[in-house]
N, C-alpha and C. Protein backbone atom coordinates (compact mmCIF):
# COMPACT_ATOMS: atom_id res chain seq x y z
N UNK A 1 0.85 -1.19 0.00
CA UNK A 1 0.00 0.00 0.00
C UNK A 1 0.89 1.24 0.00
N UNK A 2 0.66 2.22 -0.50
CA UNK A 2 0.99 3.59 -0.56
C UNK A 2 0.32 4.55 -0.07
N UNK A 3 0.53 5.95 0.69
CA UNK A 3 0.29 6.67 1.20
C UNK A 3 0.90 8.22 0.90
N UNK A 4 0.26 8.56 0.58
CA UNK A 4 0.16 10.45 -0.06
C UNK A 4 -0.56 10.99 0.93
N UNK A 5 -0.13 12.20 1.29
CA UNK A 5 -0.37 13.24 2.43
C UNK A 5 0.39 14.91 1.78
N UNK A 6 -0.78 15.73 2.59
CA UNK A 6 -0.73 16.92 2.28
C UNK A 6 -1.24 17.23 3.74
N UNK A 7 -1.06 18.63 4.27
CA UNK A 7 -1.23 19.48 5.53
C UNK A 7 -1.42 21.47 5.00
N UNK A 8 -2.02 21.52 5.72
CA UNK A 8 -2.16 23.19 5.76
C UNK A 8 -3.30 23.21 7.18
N UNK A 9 -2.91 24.52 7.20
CA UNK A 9 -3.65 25.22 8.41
C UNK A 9 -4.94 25.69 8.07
N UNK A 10 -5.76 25.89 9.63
CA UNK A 10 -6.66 26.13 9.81
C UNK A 10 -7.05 26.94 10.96
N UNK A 11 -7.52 28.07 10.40
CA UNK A 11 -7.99 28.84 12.05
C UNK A 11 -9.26 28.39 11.66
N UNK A 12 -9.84 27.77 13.29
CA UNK A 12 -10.97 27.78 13.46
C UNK A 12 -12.21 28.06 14.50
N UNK A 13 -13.12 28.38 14.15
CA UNK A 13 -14.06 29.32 15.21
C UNK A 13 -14.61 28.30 15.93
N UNK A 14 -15.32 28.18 16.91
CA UNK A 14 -16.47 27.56 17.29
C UNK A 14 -16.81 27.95 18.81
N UNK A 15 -17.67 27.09 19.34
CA UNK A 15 -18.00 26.97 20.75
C UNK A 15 -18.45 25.54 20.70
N UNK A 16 -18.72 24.99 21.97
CA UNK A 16 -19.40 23.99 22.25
C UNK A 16 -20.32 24.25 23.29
N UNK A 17 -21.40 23.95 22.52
CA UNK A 17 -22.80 24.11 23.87
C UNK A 17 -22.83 23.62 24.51
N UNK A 18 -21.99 22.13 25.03
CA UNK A 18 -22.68 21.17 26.00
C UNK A 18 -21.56 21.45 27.03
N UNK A 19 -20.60 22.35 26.91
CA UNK A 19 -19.50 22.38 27.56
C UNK A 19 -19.57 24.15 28.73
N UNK A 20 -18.94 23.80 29.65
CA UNK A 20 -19.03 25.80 30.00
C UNK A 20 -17.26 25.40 30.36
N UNK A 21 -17.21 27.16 30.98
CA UNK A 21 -15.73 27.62 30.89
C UNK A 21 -15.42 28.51 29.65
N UNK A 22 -14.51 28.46 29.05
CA UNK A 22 -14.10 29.56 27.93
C UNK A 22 -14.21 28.23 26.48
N UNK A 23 -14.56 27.19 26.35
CA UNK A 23 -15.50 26.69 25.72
C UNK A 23 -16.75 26.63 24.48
N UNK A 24 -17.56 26.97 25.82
CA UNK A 24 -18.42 27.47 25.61
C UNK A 24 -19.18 28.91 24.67
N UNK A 25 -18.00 29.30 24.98
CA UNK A 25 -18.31 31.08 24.15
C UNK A 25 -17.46 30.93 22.83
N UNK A 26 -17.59 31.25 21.80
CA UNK A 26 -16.93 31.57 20.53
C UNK A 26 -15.47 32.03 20.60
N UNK A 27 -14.54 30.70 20.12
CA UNK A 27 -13.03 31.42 20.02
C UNK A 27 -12.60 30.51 18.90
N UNK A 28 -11.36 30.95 19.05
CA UNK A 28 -10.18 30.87 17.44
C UNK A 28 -9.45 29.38 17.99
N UNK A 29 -8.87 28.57 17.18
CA UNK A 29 -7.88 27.45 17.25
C UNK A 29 -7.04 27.42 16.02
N UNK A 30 -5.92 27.50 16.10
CA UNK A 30 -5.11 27.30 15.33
C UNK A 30 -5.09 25.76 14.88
N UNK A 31 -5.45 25.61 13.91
CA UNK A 31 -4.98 23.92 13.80
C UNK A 31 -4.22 23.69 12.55
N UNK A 32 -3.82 22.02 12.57
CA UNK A 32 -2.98 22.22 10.93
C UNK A 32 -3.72 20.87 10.73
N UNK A 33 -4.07 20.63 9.64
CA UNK A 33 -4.70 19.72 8.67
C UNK A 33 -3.98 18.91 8.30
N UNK A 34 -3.92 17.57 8.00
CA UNK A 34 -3.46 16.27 7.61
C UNK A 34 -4.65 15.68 6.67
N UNK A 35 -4.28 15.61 5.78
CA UNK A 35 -4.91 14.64 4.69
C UNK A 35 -3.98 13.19 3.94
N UNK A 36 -4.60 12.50 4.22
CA UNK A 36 -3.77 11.47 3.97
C UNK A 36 -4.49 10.62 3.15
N UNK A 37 -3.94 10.18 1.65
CA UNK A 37 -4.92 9.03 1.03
C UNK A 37 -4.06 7.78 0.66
N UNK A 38 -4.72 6.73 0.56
CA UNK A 38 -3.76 5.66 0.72
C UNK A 38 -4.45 4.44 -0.07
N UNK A 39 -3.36 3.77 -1.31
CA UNK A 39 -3.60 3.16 -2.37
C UNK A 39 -2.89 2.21 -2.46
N UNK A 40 -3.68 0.72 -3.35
CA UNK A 40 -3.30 -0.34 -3.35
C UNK A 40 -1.77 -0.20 -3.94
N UNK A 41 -1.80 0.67 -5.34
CA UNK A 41 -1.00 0.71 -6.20
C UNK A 41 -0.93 1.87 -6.52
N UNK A 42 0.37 2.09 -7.45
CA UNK A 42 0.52 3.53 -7.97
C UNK A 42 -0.09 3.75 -9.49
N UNK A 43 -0.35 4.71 -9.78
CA UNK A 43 -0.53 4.93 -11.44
C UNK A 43 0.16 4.90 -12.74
N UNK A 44 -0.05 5.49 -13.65
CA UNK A 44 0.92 4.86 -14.92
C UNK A 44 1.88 5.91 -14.94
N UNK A 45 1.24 6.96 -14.05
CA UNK A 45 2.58 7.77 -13.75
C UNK A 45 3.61 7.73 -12.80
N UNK A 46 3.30 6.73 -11.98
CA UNK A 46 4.22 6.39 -10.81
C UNK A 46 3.67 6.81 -9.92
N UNK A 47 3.03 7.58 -9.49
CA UNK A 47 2.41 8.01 -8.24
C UNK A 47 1.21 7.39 -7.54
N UNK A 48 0.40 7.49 -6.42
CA UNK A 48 -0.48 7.10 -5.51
C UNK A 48 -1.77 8.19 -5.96
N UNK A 49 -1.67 9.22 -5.93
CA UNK A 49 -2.71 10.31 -5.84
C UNK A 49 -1.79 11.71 -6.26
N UNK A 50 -2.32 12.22 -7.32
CA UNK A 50 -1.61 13.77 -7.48
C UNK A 50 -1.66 14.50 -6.48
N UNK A 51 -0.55 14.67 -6.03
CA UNK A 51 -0.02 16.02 -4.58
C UNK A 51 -0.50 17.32 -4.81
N UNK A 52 -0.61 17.53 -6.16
CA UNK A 52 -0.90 19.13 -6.88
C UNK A 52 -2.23 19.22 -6.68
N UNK A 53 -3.12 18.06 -6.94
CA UNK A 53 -4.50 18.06 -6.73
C UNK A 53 -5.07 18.29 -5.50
N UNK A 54 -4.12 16.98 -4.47
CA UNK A 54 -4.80 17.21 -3.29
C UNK A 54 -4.55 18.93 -2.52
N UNK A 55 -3.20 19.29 -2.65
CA UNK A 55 -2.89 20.51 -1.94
C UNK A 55 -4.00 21.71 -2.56
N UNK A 56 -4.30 21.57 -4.15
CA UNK A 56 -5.66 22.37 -4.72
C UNK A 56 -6.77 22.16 -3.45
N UNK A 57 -6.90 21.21 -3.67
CA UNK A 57 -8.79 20.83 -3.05
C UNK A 57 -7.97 21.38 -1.72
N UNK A 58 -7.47 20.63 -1.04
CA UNK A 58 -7.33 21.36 0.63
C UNK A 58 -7.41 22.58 0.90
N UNK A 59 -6.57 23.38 0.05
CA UNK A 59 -7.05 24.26 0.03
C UNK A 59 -7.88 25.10 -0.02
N UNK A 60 -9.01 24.85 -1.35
CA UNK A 60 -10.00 25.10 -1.34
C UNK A 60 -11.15 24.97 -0.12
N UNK A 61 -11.22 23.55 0.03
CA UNK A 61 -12.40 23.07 1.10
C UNK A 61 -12.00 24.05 2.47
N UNK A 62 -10.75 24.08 3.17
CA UNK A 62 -10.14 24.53 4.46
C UNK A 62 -10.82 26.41 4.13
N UNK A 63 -10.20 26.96 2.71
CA UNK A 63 -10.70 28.17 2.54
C UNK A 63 -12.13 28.63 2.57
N UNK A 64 -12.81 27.66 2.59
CA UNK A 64 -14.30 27.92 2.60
C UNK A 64 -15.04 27.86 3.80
N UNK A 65 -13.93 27.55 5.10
CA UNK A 65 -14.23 27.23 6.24
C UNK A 65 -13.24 28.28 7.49
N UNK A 66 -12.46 28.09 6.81
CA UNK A 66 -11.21 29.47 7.56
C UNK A 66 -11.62 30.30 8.38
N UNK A 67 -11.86 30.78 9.46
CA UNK A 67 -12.16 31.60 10.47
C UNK A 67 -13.56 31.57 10.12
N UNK A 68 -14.73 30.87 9.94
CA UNK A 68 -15.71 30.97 9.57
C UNK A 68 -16.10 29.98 10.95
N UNK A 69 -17.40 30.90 11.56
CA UNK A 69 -18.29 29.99 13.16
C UNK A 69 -18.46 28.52 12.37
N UNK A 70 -17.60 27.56 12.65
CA UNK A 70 -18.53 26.13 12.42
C UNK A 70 -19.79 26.50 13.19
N UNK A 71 -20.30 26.69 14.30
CA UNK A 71 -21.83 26.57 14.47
C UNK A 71 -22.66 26.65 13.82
N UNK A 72 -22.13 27.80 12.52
CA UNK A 72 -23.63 28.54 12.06
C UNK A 72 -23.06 27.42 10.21
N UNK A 73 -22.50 26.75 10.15
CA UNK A 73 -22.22 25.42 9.24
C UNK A 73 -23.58 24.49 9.21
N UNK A 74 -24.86 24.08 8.14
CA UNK A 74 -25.72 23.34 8.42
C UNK A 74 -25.22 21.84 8.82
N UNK A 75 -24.25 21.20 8.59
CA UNK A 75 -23.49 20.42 9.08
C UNK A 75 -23.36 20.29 11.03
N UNK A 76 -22.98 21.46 11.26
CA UNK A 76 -22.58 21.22 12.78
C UNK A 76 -24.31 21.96 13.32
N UNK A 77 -25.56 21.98 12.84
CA UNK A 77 -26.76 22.05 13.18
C UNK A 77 -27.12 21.16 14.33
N UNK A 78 -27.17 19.79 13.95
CA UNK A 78 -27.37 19.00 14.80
C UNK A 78 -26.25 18.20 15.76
N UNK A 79 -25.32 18.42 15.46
CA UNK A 79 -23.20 17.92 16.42
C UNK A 79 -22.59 19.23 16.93
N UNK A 80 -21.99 18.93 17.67
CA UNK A 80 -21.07 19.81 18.21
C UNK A 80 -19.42 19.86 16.90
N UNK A 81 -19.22 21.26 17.03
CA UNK A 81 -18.32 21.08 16.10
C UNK A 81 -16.81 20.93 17.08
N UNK A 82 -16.84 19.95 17.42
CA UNK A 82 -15.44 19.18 18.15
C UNK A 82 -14.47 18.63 17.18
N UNK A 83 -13.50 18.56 17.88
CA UNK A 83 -12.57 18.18 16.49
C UNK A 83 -12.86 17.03 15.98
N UNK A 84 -12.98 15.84 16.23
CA UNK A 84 -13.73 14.93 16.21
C UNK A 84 -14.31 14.89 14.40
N UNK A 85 -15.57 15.75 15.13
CA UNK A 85 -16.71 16.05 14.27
C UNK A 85 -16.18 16.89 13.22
N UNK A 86 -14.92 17.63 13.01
CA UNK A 86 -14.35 18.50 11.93
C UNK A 86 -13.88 17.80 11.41
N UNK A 87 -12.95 16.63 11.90
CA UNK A 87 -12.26 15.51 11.01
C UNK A 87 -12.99 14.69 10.21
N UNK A 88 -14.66 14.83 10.77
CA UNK A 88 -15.41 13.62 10.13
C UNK A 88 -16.03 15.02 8.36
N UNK A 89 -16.31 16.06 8.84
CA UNK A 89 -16.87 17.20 8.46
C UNK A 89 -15.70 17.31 7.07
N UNK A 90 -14.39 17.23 7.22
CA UNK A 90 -13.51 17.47 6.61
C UNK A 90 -13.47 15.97 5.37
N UNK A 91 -13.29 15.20 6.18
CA UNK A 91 -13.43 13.37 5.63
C UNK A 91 -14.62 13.87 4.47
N UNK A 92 -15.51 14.10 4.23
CA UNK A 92 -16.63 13.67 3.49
C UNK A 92 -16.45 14.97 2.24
N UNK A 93 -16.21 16.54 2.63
CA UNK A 93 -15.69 17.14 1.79
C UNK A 93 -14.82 16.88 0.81
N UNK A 94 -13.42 16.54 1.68
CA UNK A 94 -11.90 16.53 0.64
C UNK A 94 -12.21 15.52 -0.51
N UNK A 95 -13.04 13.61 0.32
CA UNK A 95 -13.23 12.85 -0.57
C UNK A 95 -13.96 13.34 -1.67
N UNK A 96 -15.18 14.27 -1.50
CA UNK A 96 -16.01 14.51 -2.66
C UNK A 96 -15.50 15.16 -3.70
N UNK A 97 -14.88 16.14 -3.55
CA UNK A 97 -13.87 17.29 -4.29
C UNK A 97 -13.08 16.59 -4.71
N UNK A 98 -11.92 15.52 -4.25
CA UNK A 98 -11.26 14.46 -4.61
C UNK A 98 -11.62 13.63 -5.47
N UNK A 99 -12.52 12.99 -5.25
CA UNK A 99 -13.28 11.82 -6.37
C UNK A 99 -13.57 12.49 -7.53
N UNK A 100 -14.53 13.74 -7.84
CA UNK A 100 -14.79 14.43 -8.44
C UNK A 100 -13.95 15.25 -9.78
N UNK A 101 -12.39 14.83 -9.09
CA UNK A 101 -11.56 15.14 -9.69
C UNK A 101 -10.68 14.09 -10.32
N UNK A 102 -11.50 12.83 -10.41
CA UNK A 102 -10.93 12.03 -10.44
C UNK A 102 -9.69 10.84 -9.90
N UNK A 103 -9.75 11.55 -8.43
CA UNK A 103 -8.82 10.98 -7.52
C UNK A 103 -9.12 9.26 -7.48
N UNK A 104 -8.84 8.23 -7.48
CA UNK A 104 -8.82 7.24 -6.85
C UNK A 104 -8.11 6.78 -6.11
N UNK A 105 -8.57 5.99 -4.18
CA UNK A 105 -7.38 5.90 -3.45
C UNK A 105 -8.30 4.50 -2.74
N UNK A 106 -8.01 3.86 -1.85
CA UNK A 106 -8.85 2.67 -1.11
C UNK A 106 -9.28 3.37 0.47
N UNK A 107 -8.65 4.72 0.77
CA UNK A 107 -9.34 5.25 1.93
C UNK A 107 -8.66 6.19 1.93
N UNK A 108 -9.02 7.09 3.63
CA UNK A 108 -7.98 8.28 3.61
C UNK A 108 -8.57 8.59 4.86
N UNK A 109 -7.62 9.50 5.41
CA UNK A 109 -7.48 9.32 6.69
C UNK A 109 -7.64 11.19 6.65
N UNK A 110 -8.03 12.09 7.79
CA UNK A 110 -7.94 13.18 8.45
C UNK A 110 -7.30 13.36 9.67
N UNK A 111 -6.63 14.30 9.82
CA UNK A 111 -5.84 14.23 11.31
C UNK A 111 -5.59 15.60 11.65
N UNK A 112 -6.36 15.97 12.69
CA UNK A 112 -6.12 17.64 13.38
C UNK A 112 -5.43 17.98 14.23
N UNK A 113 -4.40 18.43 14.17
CA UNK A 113 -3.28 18.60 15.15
C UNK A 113 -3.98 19.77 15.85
N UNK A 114 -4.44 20.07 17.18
CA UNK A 114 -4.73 21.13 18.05
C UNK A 114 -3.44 21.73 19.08
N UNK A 115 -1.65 21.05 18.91
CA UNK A 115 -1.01 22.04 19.12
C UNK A 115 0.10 20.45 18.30
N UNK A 116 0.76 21.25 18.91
CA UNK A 116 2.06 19.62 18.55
C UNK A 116 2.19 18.41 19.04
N UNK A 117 1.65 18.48 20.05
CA UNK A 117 1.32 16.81 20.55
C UNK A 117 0.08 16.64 20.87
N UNK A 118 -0.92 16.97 20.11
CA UNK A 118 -2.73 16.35 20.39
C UNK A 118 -2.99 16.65 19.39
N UNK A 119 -3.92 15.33 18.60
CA UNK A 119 -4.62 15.42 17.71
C UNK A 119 -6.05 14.73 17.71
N UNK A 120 -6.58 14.75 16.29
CA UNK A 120 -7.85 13.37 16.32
C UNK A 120 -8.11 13.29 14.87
N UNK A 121 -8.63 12.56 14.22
CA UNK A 121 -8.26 11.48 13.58
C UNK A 121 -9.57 11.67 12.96
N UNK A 122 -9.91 10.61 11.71
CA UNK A 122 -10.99 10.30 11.35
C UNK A 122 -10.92 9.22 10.21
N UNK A 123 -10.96 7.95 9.91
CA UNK A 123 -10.46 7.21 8.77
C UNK A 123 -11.59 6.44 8.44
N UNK A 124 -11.46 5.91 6.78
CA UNK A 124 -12.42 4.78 6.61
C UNK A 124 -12.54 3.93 7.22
């Protein structure tokens, strides 16, 4: 199996309702993004997944979300937007934009770094 990965940052807004403390109220997180897709085999070009593509779409999808309230996201309507739930939020975007572009991979993984040693995850 092979594995292609791309990263960029993310400021991101939110609160969590079910939580109090500073939480609770609307603030910023710096995070950095991990995208990772991972394939039986490589292509006729030698590669797993175009790097140029994925770093496009990440970009894109992360820019459409960038300091923007996940709360007010119809997505985080009914979830808390926990990282968790951004990795899963992120998972279903990148793949669509990905596929769409003709990506093929056998899964792919999300991973939110919230400083340098804590993250969370989200995989097929």
């Amino acid at each position: 199996m092979f594995a292609t990965g791309v990263k960029a940052k993310l400021t991101a807004r939110h609160f969590l309702p079910n939580e109090s403390g500073p939480e609770s109220s609307p603030h910023n997180h710096p995070y950095e993004v991990e995208w990772i897709c991972i394939t039986n085999g490589l292509n006729s070009s030698g590669y797993a997944v175009d790097i140029s593509m994925m770093e496009r779409v990440l970009e894109e999808v992360l820019g459409a979300i960038d300091d923007v309230l996940l709360n007010d996201l119809p997505y985080f309507q009914n979830r808390p937007p926990s990282l968790e739930n951004l990795a899963t939020y992120l998972h279903q975007r990148l793949g669509e934009s990905a596929r769409s572009e003709g990506a093929e991979f056998t899964t792919m993984e999300i991973k939110i770094w919230e400083s340098p040693t804590a993250w969370a995850s989200y995989h097929e």
